[in-house]
C-alpha atoms as a PDB file:
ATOM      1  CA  UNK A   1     -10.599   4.723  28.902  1.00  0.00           C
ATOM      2  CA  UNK A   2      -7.864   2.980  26.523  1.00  0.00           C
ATOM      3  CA  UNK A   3      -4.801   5.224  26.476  1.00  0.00           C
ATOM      4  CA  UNK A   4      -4.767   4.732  22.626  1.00  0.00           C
ATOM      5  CA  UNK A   5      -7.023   7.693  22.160  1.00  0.00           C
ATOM      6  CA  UNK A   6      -5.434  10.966  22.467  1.00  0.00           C
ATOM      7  CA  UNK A   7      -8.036  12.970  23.375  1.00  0.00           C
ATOM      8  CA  UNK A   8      -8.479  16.275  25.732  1.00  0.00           C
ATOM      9  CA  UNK A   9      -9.062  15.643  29.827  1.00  0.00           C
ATOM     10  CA  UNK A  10     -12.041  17.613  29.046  1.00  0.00           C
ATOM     11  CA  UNK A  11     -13.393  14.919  26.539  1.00  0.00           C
ATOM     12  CA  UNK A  12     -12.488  12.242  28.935  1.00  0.00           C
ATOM     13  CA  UNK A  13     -14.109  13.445  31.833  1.00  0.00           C
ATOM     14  CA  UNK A  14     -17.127  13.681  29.804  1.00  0.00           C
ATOM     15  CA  UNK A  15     -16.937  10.368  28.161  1.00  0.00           C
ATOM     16  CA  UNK A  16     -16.583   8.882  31.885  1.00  0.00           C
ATOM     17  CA  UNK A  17     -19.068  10.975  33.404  1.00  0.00           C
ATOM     18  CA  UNK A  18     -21.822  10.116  30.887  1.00  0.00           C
ATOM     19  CA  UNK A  19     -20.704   6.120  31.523  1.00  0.00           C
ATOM     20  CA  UNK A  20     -21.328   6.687  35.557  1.00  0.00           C
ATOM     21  CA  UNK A  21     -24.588   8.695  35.217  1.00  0.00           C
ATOM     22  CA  UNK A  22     -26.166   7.145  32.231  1.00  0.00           C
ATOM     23  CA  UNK A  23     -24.594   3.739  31.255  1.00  0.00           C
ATOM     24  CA  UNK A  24     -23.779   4.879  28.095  1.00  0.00           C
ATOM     25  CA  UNK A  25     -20.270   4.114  26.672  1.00  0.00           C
ATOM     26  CA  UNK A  26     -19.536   6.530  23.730  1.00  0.00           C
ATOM     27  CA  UNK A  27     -16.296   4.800  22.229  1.00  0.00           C
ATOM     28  CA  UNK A  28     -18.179   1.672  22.001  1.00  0.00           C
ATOM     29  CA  UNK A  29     -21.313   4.025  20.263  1.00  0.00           C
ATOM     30  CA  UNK A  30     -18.587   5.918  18.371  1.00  0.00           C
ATOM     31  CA  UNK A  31     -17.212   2.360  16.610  1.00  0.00           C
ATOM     32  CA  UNK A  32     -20.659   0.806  15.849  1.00  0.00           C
ATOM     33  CA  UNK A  33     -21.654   4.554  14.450  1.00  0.00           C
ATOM     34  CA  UNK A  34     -18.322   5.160  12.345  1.00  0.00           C
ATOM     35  CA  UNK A  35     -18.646   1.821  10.924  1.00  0.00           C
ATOM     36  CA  UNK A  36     -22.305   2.605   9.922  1.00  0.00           C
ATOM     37  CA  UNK A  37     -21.055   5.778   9.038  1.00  0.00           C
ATOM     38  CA  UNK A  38     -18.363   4.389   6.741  1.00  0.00           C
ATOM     39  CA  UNK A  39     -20.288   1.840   4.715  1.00  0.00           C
ATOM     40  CA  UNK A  40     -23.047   4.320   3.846  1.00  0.00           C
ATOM     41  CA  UNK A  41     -21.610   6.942   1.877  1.00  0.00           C
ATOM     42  CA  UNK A  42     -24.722   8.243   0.882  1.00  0.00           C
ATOM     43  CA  UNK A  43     -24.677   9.873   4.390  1.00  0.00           C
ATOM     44  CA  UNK A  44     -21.770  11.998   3.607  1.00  0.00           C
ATOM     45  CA  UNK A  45     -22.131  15.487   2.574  1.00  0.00           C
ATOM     46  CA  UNK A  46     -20.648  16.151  -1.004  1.00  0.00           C
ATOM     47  CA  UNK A  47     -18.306  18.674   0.098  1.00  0.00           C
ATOM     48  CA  UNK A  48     -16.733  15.931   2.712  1.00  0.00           C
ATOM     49  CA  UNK A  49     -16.038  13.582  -0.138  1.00  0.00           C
ATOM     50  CA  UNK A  50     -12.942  13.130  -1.767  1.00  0.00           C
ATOM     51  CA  UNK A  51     -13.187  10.724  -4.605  1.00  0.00           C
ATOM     52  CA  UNK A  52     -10.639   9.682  -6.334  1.00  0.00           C
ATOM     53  CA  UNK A  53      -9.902   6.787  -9.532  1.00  0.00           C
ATOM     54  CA  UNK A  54      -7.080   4.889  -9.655  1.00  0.00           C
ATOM     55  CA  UNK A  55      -7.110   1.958 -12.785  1.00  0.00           C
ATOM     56  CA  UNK A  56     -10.883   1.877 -13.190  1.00  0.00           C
ATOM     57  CA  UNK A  57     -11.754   2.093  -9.327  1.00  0.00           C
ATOM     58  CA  UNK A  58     -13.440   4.899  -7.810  1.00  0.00           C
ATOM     59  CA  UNK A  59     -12.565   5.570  -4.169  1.00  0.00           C
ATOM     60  CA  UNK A  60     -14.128   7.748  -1.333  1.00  0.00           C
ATOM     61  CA  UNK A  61     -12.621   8.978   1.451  1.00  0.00           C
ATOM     62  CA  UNK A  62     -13.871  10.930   4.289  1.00  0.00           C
ATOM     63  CA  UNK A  63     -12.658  14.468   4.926  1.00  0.00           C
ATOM     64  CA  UNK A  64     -11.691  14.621   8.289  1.00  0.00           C
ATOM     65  CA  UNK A  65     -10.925  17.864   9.086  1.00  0.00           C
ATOM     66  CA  UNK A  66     -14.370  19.214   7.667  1.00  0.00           C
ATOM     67  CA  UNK A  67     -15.841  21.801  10.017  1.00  0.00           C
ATOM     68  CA  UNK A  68     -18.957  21.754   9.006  1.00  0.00           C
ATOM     69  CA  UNK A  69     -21.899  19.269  10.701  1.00  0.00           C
ATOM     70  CA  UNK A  70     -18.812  16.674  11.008  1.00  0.00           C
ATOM     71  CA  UNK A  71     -19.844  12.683  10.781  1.00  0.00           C
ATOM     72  CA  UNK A  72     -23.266  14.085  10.038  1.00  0.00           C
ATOM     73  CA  UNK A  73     -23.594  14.476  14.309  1.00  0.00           C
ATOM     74  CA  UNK A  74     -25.848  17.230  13.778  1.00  0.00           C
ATOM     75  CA  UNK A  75     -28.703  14.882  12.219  1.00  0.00           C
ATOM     76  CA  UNK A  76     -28.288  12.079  15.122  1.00  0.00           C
ATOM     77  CA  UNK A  77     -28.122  14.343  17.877  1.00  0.00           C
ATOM     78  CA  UNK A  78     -31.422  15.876  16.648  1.00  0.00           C
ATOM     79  CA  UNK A  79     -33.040  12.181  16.722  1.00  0.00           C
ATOM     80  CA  UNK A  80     -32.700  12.283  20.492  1.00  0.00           C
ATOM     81  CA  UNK A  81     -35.279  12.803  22.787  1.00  0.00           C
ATOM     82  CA  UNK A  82     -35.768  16.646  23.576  1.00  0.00           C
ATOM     83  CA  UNK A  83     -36.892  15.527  27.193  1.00  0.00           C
ATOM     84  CA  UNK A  84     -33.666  13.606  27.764  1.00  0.00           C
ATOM     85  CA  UNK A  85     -30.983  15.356  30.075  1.00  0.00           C
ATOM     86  CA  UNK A  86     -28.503  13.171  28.717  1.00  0.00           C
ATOM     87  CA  UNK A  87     -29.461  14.813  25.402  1.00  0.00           C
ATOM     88  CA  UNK A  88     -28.924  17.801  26.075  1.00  0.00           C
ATOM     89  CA  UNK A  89     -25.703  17.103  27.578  1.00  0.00           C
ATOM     90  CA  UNK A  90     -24.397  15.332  24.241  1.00  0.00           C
ATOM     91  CA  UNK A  91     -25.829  18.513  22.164  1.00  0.00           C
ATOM     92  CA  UNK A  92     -24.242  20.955  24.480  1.00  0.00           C
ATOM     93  CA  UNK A  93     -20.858  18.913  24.027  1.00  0.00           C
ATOM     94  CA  UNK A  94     -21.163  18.100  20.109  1.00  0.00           C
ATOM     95  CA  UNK A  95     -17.311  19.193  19.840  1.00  0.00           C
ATOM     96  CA  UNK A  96     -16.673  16.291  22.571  1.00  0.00           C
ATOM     97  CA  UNK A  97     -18.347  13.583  20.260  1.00  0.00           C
ATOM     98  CA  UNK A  98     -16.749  15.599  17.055  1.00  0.00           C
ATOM     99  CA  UNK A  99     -12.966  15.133  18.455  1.00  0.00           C
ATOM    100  CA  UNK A 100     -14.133  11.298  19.827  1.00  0.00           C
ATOM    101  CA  UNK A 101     -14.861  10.299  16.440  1.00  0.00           C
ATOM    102  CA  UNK A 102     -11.957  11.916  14.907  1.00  0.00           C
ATOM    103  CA  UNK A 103      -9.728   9.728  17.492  1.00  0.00           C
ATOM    104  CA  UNK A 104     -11.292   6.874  17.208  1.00  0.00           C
ATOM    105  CA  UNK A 105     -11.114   6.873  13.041  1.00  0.00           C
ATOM    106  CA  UNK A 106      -7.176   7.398  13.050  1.00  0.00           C
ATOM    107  CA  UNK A 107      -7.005   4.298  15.616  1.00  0.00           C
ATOM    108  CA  UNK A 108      -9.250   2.240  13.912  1.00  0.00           C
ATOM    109  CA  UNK A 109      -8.840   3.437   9.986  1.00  0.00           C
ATOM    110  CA  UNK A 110     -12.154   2.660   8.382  1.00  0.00           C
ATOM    111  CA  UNK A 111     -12.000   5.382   5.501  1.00  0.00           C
ATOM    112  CA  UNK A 112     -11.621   4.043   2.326  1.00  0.00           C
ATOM    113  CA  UNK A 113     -14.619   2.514   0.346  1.00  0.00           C
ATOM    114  CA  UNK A 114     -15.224   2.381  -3.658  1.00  0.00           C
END
C-alpha cells in the first residue's frame, strides 16, 4: 500500500486482506469512484454541499467531514450482491471505505467543480 495514505493498521489490513482473498484493490476502486463521485454532483446530498460564488461562478465543494451516509457509500454498498461474502465484509467495514476515501481525496484533491 503507498505510504502516502495515512490511514489506520486496521484499514490497511483490511484493504490488503480483501486484495489476497478477493482480487479486489480498493484504492484503485476508491479513485475511479471519487472521480465519478466528483463530476456528478447531483449525487451529493444537499446538506454535504457547500456552494459558494465568487465573480459570477458558482462553486461546489464536498463536505468532508459529513457524518452522515458519507460519499453516498450507503447507496453502493446496497447495490452489492446480498449472497456475496465479500459484501458483507465491505458493509460490515463501511467506516474502513469511509476513512479510505477521505485519504485518498486529500492526496488526490478532486473537490472543486462549478
Amino acid at each position: 500500500m503507498p505510504s502516502q495514505y495515512k490511514i489506520s493498521q486496521k484499514s490497511k489490513k483490511f484493504i490488503r486482506d480483501i486484495y489476497s482473498e478477493y482480487g479486489i484493490n480498493l484504492i484503485v476502486w476508491s479513485k475511479y469512484y471519487l472521480e465519478y463521485f466528483y463530476i456528478t454532483i447531483t449525487l451529493w446530498p444537499v446538506s454535504h454541499r457547500i456552494v459558494t460564488e465568487e465573480n459570477g461562478k458558482r462553486t461546489c465543494q464536498y463536505k468532508l467531514n459529513a457524518t452522515r451516509n458519507a460519499f453516498e457509500i450507503s447507496k453502493v454498498l446496497n447495490k452489492l450482491s446480498d449472497s456475496s461474502d465479500t459484501s458483507n465484509r465491505l458493509r460490515k467495514n463501511k467506516a474502513i471505505l469511509v476513512e479510505l476515501l477521505r485519504e485518498v481525496t486529500r492526496v488526490h484533491p478532486l473537490m472543486e467543480k462549478s
